[in-house]
C-alpha atoms as a PDB file:
ATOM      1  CA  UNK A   1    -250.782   5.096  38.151  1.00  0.00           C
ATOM      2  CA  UNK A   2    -247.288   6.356  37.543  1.00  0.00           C
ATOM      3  CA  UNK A   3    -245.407   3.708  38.936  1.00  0.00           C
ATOM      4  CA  UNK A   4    -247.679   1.196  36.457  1.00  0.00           C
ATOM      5  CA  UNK A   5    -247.190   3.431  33.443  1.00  0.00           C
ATOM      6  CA  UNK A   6    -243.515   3.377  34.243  1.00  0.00           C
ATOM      7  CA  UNK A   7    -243.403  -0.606  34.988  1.00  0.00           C
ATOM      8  CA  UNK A   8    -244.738  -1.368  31.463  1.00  0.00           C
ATOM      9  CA  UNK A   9    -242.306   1.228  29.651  1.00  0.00           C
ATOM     10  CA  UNK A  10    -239.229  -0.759  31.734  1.00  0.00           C
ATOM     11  CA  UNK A  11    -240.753  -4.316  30.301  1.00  0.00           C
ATOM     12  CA  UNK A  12    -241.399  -3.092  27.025  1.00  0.00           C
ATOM     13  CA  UNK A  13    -238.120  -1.659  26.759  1.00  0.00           C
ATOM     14  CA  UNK A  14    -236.262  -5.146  28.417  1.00  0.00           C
ATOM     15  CA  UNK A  15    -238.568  -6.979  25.345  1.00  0.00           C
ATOM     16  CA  UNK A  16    -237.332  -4.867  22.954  1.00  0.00           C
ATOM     17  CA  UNK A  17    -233.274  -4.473  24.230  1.00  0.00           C
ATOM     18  CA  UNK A  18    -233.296  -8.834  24.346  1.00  0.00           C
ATOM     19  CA  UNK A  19    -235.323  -9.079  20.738  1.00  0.00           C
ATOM     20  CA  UNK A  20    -232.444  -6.739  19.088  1.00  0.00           C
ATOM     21  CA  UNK A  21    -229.838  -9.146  20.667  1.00  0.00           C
ATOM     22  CA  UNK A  22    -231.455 -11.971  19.333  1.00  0.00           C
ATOM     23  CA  UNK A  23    -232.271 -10.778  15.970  1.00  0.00           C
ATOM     24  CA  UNK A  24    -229.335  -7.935  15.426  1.00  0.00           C
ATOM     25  CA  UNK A  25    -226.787 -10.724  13.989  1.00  0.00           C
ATOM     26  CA  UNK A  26    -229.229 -12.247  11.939  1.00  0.00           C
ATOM     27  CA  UNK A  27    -230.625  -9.187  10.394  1.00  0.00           C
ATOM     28  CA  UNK A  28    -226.973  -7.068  10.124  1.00  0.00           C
ATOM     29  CA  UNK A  29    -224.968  -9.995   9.303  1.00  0.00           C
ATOM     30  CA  UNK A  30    -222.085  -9.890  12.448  1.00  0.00           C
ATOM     31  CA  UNK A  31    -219.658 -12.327  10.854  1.00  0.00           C
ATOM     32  CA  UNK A  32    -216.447 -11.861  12.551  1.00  0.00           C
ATOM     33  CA  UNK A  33    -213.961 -10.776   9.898  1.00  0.00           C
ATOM     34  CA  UNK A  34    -211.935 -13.462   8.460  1.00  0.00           C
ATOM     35  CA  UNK A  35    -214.061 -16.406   9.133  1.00  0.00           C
ATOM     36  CA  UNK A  36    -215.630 -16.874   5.580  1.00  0.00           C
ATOM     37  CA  UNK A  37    -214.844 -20.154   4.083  1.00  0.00           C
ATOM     38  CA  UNK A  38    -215.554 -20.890   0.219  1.00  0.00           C
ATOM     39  CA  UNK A  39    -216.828 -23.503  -0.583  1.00  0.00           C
ATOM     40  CA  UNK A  40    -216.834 -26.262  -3.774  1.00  0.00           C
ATOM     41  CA  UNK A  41    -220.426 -24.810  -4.667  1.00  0.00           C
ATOM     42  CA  UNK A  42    -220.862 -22.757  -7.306  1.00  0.00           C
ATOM     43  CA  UNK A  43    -220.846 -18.931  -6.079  1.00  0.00           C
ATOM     44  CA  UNK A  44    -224.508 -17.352  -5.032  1.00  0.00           C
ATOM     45  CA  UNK A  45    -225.985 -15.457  -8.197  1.00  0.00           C
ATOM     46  CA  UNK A  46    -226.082 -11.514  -5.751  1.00  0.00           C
ATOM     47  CA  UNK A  47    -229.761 -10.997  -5.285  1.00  0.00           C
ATOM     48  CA  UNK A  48    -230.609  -7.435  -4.103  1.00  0.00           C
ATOM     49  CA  UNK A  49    -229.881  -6.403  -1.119  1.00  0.00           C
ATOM     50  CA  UNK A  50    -232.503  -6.548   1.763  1.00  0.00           C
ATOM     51  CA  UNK A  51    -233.460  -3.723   3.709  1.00  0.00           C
ATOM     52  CA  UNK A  52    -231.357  -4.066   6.631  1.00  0.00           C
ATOM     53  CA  UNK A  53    -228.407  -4.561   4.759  1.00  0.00           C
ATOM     54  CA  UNK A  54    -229.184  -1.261   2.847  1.00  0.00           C
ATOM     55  CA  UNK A  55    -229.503   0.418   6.025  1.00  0.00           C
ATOM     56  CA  UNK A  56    -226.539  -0.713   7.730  1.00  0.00           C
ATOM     57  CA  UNK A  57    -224.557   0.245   4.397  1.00  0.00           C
ATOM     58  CA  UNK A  58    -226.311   3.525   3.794  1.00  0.00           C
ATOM     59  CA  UNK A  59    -225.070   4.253   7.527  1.00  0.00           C
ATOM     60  CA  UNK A  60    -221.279   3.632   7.156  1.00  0.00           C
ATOM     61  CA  UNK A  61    -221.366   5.253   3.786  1.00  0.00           C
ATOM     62  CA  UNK A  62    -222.533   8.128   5.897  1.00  0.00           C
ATOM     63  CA  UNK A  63    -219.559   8.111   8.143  1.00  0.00           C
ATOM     64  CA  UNK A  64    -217.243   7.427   5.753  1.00  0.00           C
ATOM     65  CA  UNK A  65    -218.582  10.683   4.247  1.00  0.00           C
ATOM     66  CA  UNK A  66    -217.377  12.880   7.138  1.00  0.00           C
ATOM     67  CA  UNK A  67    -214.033  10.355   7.821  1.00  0.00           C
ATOM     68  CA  UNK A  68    -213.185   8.385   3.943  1.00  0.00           C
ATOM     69  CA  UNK A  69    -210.206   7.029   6.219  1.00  0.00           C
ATOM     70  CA  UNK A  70    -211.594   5.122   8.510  1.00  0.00           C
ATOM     71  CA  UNK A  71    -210.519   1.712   8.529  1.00  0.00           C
ATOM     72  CA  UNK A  72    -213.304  -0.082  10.573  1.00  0.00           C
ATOM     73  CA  UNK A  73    -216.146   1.323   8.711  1.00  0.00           C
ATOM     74  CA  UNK A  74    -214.337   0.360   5.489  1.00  0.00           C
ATOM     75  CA  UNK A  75    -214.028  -2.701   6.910  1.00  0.00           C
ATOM     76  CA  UNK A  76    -217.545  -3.229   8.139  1.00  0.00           C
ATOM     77  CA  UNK A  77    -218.719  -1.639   5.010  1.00  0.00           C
ATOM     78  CA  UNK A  78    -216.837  -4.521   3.007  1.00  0.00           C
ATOM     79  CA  UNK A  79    -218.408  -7.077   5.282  1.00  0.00           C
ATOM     80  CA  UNK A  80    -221.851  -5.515   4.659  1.00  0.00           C
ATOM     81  CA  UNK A  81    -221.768  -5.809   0.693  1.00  0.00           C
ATOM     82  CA  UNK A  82    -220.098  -9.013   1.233  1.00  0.00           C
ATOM     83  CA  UNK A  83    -222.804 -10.737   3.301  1.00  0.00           C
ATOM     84  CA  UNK A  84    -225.103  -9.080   0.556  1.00  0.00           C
ATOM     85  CA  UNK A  85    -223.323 -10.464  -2.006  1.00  0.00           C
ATOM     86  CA  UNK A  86    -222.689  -7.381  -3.613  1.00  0.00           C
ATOM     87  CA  UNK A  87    -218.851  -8.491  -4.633  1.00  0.00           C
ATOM     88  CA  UNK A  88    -217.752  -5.454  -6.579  1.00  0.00           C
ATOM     89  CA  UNK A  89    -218.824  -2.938  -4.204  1.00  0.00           C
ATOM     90  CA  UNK A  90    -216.960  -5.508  -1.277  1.00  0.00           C
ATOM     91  CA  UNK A  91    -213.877  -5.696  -3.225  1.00  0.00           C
ATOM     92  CA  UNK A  92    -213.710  -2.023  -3.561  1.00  0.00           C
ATOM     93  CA  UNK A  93    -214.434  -1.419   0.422  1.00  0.00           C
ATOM     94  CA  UNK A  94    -211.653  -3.556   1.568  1.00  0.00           C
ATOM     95  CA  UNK A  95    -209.346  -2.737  -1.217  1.00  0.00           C
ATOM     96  CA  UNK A  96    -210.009   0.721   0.295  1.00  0.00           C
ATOM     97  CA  UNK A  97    -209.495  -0.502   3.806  1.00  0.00           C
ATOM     98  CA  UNK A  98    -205.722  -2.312   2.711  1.00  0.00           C
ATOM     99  CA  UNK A  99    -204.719   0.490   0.892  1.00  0.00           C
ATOM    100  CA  UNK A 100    -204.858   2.577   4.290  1.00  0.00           C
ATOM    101  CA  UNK A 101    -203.743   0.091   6.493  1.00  0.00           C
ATOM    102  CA  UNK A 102    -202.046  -3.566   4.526  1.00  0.00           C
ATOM    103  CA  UNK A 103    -201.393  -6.862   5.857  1.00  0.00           C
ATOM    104  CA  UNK A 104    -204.602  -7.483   7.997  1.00  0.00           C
ATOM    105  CA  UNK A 105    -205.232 -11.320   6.900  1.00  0.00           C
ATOM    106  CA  UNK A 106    -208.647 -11.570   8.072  1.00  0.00           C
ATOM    107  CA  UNK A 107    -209.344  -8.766   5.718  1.00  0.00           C
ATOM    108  CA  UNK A 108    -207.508 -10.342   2.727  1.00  0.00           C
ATOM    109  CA  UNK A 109    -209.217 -13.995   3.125  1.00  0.00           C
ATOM    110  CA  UNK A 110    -212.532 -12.080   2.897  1.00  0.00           C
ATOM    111  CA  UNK A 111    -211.314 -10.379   0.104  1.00  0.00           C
ATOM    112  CA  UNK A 112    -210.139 -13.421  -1.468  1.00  0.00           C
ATOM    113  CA  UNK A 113    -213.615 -15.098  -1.103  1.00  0.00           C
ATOM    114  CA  UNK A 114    -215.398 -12.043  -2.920  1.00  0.00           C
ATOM    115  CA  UNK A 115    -212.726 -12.293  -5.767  1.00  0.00           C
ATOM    116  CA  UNK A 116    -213.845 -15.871  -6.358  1.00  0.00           C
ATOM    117  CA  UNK A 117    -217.598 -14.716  -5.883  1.00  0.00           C
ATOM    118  CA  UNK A 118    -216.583 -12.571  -8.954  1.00  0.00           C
ATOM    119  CA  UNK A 119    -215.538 -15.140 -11.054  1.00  0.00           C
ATOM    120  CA  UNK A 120    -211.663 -14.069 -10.665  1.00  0.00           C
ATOM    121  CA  UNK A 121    -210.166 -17.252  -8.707  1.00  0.00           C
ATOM    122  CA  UNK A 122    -206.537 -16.007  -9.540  1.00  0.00           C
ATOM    123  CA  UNK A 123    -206.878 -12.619  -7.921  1.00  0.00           C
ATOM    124  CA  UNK A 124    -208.572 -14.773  -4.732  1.00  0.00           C
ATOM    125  CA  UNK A 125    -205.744 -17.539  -4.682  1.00  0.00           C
ATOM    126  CA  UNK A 126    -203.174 -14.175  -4.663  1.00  0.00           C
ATOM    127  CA  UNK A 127    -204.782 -12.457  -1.896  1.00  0.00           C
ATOM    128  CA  UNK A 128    -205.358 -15.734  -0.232  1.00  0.00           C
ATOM    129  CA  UNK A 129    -201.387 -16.011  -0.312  1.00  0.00           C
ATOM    130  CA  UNK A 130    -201.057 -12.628   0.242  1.00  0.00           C
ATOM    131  CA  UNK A 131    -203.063 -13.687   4.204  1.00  0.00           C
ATOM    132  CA  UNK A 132    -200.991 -16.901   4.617  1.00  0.00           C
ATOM    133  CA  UNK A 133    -198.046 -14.465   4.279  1.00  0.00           C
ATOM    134  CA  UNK A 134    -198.550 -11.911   6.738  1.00  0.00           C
ATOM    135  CA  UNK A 135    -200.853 -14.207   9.324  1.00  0.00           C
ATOM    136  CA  UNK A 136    -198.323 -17.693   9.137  1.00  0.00           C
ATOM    137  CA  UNK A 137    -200.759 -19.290  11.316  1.00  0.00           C
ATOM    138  CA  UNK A 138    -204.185 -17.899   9.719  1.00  0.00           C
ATOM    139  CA  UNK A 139    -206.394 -21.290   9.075  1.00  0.00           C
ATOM    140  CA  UNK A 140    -208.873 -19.418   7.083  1.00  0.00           C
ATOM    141  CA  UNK A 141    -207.203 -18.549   4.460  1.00  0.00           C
ATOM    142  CA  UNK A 142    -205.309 -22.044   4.111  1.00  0.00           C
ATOM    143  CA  UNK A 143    -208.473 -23.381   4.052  1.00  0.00           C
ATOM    144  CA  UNK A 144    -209.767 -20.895   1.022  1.00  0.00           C
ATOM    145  CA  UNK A 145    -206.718 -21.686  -0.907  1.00  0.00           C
ATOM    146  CA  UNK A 146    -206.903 -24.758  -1.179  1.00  0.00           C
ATOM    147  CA  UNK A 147    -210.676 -25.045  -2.430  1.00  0.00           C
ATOM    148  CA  UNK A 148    -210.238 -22.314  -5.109  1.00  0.00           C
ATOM    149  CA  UNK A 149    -207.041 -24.316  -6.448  1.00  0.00           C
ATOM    150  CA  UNK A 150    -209.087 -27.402  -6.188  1.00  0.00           C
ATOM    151  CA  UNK A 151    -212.519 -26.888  -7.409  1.00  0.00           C
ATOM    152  CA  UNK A 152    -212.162 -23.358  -9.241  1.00  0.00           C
ATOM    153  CA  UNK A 153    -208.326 -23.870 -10.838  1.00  0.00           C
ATOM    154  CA  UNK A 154    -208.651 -27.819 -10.909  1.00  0.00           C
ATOM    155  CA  UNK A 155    -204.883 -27.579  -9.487  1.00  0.00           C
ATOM    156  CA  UNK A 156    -205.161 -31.104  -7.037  1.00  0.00           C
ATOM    157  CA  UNK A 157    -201.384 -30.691  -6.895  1.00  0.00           C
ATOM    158  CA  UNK A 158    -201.469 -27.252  -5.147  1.00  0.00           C
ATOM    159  CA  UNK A 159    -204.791 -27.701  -3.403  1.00  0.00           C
ATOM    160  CA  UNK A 160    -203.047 -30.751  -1.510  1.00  0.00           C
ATOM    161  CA  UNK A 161    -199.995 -28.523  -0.306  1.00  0.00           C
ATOM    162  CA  UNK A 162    -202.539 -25.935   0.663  1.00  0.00           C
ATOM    163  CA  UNK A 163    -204.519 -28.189   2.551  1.00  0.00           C
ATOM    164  CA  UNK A 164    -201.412 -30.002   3.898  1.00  0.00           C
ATOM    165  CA  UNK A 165    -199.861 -26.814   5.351  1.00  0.00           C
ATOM    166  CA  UNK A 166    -203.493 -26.338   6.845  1.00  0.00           C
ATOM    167  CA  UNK A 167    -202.747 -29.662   8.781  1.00  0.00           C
ATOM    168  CA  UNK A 168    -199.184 -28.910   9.908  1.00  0.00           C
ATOM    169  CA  UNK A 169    -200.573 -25.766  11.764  1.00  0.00           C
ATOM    170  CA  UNK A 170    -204.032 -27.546  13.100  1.00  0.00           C
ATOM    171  CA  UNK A 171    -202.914 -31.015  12.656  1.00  0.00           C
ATOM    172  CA  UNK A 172    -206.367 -31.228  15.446  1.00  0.00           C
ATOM    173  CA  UNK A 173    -208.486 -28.695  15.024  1.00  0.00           C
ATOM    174  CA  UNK A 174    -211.999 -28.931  14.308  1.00  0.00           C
ATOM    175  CA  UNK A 175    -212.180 -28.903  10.409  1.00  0.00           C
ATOM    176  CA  UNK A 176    -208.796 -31.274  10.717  1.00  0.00           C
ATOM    177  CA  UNK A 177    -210.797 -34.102   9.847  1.00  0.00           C
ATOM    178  CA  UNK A 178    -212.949 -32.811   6.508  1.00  0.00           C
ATOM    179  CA  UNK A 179    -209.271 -31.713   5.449  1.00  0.00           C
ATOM    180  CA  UNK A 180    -207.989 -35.371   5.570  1.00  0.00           C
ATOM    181  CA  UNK A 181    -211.156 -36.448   3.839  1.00  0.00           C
ATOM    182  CA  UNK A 182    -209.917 -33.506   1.167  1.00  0.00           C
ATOM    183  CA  UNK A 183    -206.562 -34.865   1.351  1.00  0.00           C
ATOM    184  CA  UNK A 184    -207.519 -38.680   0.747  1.00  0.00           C
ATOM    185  CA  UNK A 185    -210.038 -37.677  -1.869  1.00  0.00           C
ATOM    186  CA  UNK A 186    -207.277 -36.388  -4.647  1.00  0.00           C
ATOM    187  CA  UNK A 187    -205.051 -38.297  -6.198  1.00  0.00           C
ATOM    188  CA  UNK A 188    -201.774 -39.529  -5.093  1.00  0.00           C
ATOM    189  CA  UNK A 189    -198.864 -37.074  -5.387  1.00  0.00           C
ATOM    190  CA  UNK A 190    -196.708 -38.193  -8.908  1.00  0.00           C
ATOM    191  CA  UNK A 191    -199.806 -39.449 -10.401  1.00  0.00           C
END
């Protein structure tokens, strides 16, 4: 009877361990830093946040209670509010999380994005810059820059350099092509 009690405690636990794999990145939102791209949409109006995200938040906050200078959960606290939508409270995190330690472009392209979520495309198209400048080869942020100078700044001059120095560092990469489209959809430099 042991053994059988002790089977069905193993399974149940297997069930649960491979249901949490599946379903932990949906429900906590495990977007590797720096991969956010903006898009010519207009910004999502920031409903509240669900559950899990208040969880997951209310747990950093808690260690950054006992630490306030710890970088990561700054970080992941940023990401949390970000894939919330909560900009303000995501600016604030990673402006935290530069202040301690600067120059981290993955960081800065995320930070960008929630800028523009805020309705302030300059401050994005700075920190955006700001990325391209301490990661030369850091796609991402290329990428943002050019669609906030584009769509949000109506700047087709600048969003074609942008989107041009995107190309000279992944002239085949896979978003390459959409670029091009980008590219051959504005108007022809001089005019």
């Amino acid at each position: 009877m042991g053994n059988k009690n002790t089977f069905i405690v193993v399974i149940a636990a297997l069930i649960v361990g491979l249901m949490v794999g599946i379903l932990g990145p949906k429900l906590f939102g495990s977007r590797p830093a720096g991969t956010s791209v903006v898009s010519s949409e207009v910004p999502p109006q920031a409903p509240p946040p669900s559950a899990n995200y208040t969880l997951k938040i209310n747990e950093l906050k808690n260690l950054l209670q006992n630490n306030p200078n710890n970088v990561g959960a700054l970080i992941q606290l940023g990401n949390a509010y970000f894939d919330s939508n909560q900009y303000k409270k995501s600016i604030n995190a990673y402006e935290k999380a530069l202040a301690l330690k600067p120059g981290n472009p993955d960081v800065l392209t995320d930070l960008g994005v929630m800028y523009r979520r805020n309705g302030q495309p300059g401050e994005a198209v700075r920190r955006f810059k700001e990325a391209i400048k301490v990661g030369p080869t850091h796609l991402q942020s290329r990428m943002n820059l050019g669609v906030v100078l584009l769509y949000d700044l109506k700047d087709p001059v600048g969003a074609r350099a942008a989107f041009e120095d995107f190309l000279r560092i992944s002239p085949s990469g896979p978003q390459a092509d959409k670029v091009r489209g980008i590219i051959d959809s504005l108007p022809a430099p001089g005019k």
